[in-house]
N, C-alpha and C. Protein backbone atom coordinates (compact mmCIF):
# COMPACT_ATOMS: atom_id res chain seq x y z
N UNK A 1 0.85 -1.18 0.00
CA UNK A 1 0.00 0.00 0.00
C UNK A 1 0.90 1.23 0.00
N UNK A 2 0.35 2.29 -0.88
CA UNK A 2 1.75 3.37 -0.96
C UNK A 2 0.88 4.48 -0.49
N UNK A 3 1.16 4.83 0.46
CA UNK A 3 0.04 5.99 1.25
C UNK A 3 0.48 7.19 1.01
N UNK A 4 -0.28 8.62 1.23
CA UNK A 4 0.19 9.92 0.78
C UNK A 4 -0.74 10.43 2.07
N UNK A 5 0.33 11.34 2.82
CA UNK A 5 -0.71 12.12 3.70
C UNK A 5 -1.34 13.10 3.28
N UNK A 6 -2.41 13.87 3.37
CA UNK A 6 -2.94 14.70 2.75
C UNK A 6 -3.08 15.87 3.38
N UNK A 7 -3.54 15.51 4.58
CA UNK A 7 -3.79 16.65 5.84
C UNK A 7 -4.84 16.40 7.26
N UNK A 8 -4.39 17.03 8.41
CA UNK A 8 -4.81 16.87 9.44
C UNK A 8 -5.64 18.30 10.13
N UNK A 9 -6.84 18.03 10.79
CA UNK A 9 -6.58 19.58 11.28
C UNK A 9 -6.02 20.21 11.88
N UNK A 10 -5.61 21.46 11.15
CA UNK A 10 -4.57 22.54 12.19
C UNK A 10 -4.68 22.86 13.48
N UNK A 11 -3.51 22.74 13.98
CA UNK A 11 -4.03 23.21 16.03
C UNK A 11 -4.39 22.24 17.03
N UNK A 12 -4.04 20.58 16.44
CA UNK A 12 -5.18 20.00 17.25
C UNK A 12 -4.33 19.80 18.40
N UNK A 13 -4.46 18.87 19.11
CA UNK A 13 -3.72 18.09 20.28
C UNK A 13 -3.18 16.88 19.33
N UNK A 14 -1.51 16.56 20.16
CA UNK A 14 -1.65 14.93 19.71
C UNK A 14 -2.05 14.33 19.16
N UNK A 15 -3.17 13.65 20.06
CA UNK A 15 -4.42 12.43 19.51
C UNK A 15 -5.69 13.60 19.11
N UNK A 16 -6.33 12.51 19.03
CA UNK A 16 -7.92 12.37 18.62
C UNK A 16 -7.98 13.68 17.52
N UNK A 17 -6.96 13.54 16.35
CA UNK A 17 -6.99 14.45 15.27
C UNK A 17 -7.66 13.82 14.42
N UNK A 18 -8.36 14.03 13.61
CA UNK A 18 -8.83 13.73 12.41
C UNK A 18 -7.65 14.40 11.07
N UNK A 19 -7.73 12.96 10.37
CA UNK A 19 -6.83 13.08 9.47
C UNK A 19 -6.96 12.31 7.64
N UNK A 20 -6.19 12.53 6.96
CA UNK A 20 -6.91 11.90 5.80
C UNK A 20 -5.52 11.58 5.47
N UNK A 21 -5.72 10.57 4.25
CA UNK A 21 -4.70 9.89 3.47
C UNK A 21 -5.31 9.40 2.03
N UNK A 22 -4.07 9.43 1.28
CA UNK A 22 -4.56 9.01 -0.17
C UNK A 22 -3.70 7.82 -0.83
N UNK A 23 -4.75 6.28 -0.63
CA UNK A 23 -4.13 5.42 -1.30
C UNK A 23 -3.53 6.03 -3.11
N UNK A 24 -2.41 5.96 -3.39
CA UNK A 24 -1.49 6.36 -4.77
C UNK A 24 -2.08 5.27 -5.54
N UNK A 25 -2.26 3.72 -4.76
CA UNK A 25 -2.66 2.87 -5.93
C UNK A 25 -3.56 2.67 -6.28
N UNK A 26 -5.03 2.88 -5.24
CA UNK A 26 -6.17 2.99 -5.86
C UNK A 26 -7.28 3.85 -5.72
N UNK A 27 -6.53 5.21 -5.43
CA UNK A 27 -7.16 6.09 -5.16
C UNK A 27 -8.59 6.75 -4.31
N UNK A 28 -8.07 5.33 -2.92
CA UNK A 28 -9.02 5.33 -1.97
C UNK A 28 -8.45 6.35 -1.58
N UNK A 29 -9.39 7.09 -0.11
CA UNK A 29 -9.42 7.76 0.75
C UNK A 29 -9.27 7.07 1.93
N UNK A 30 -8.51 7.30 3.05
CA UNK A 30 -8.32 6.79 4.52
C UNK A 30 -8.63 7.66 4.91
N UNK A 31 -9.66 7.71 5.68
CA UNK A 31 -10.14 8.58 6.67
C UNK A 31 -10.12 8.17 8.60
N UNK A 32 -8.99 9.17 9.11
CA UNK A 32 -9.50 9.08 10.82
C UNK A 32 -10.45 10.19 11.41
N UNK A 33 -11.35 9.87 11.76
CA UNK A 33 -12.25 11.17 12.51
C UNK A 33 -13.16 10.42 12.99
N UNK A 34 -13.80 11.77 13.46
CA UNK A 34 -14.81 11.20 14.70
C UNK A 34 -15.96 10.46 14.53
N UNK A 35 -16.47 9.49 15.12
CA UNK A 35 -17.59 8.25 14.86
C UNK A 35 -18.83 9.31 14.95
N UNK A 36 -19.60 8.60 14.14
CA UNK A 36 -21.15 9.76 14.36
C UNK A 36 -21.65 9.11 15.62
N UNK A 37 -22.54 9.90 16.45
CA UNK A 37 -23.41 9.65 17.32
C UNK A 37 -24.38 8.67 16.82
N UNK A 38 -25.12 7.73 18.19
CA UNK A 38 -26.18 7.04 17.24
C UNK A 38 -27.01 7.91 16.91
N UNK A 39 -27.22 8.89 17.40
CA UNK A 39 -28.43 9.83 16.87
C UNK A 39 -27.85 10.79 15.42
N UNK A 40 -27.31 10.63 15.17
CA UNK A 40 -26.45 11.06 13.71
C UNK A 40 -26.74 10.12 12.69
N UNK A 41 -26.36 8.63 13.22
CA UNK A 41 -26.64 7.26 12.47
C UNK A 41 -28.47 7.45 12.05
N UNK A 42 -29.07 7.78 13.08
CA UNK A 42 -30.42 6.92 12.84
C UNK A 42 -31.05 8.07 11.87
N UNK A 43 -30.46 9.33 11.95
CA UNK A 43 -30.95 10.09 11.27
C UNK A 43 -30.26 9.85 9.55
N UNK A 44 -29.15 9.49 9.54
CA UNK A 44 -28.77 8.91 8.12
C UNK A 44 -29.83 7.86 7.51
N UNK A 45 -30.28 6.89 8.75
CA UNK A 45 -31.00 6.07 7.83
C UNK A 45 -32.32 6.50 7.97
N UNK A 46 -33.06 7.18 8.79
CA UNK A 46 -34.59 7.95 8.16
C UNK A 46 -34.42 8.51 6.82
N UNK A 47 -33.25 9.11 6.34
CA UNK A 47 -32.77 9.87 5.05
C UNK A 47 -32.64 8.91 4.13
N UNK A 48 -32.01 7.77 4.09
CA UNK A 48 -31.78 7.02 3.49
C UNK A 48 -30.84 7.51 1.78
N UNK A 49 -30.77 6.83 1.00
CA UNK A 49 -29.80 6.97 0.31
C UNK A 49 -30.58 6.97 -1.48
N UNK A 50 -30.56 5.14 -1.58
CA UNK A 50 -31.60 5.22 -3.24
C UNK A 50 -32.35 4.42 -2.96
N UNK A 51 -33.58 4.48 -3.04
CA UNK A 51 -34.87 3.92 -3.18
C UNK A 51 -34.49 2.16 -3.32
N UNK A 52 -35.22 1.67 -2.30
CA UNK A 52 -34.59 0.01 -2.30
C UNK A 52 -33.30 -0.45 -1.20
N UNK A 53 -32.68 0.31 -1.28
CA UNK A 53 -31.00 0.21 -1.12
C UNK A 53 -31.47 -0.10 0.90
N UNK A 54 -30.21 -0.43 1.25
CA UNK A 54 -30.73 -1.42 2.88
C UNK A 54 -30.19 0.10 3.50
N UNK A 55 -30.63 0.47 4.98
CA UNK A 55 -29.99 1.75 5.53
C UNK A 55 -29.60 1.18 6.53
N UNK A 56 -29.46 -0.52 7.07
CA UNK A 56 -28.11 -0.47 7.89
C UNK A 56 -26.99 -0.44 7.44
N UNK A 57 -26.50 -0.67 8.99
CA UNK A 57 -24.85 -0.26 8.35
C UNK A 57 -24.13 -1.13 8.91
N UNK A 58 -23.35 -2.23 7.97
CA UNK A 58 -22.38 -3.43 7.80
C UNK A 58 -21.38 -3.67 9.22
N UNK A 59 -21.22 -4.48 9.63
CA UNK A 59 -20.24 -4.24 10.85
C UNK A 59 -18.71 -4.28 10.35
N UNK A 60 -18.86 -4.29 9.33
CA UNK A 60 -17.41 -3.56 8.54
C UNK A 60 -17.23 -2.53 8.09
N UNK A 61 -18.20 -2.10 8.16
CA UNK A 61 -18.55 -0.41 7.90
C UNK A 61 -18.57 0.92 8.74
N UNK A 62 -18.75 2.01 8.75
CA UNK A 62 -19.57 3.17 10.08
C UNK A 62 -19.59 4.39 9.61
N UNK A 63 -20.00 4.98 10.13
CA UNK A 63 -20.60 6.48 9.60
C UNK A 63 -19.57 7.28 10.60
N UNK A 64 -18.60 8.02 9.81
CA UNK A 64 -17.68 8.86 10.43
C UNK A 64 -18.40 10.52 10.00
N UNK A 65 -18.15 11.53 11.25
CA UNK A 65 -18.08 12.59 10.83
C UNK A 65 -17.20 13.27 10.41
N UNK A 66 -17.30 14.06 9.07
CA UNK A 66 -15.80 14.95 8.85
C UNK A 66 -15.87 16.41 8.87
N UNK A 67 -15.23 17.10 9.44
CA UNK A 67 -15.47 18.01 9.52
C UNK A 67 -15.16 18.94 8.69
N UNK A 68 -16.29 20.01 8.57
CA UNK A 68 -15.78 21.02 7.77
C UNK A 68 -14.75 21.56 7.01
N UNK A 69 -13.46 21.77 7.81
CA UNK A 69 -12.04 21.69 7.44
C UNK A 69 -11.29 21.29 7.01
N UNK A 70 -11.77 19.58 6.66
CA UNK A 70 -10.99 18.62 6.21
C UNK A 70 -11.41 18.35 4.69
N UNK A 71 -12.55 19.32 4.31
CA UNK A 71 -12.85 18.94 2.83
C UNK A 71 -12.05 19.92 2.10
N UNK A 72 -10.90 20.96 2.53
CA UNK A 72 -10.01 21.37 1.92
C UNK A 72 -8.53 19.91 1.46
N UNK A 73 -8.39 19.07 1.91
CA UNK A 73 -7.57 18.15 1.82
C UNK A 73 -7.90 17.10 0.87
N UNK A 74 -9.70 16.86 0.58
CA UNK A 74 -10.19 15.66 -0.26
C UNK A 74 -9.59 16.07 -1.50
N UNK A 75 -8.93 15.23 -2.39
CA UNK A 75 -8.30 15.83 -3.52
C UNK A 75 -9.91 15.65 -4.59
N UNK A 76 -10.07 16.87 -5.11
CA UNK A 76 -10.62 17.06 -6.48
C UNK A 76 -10.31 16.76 -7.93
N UNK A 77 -10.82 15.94 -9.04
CA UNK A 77 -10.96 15.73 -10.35
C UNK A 77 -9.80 17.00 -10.25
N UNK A 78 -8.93 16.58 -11.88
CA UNK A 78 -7.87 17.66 -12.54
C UNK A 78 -9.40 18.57 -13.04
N UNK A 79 -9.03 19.85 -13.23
CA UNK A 79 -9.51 20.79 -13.68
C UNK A 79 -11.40 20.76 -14.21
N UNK A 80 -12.03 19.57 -12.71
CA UNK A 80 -13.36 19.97 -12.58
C UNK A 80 -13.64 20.01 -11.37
N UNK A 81 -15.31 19.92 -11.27
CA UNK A 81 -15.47 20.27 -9.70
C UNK A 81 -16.28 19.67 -9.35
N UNK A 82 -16.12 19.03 -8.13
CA UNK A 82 -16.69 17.75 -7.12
C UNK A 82 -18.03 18.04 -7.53
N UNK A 83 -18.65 16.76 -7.70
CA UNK A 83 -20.34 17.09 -7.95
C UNK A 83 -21.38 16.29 -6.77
């Protein structure tokens, strides 16, 4: 796995930073940040996603929050814009 750091937020403490990374080989995202509340969760799945589709959530899975700040670091398409 060939990892690329991307960015953390500025100012934090030590720990409990939220941080991102960019797999080079397959252009995943690693994300550390904060777990949603269950009341964050249950409101994802009243919302739900596409018509049909299941709104639990996998125990290999979880609903992280990211914050505001950190969507300066998600890398964007060459010369378009996130849709």
């Amino acid at each position: 796995m060939n990892l690329k750091f991307l960015g953390i937020i500025p100012n934090t403490p030590a720990d409990n930073s939220p941080t991102i990374w960019l797999d080079e080989e397959t252009g995943d995202l690693l994300i550390q940040s904060y777990r949603a509340t269950e009341q964050e969760v249950k409101a994802c799945q009243e919302i739900g996603s596409i018509p049909g589709h299941s709104t639990n959530v996998p125990d290999h899975e979880t609903i992280i929050r990211l914050p505001k700040v950190m969507l300066q670091y998600v890398p964007r398409p060459e010369g378009g814009h996130q849709q």
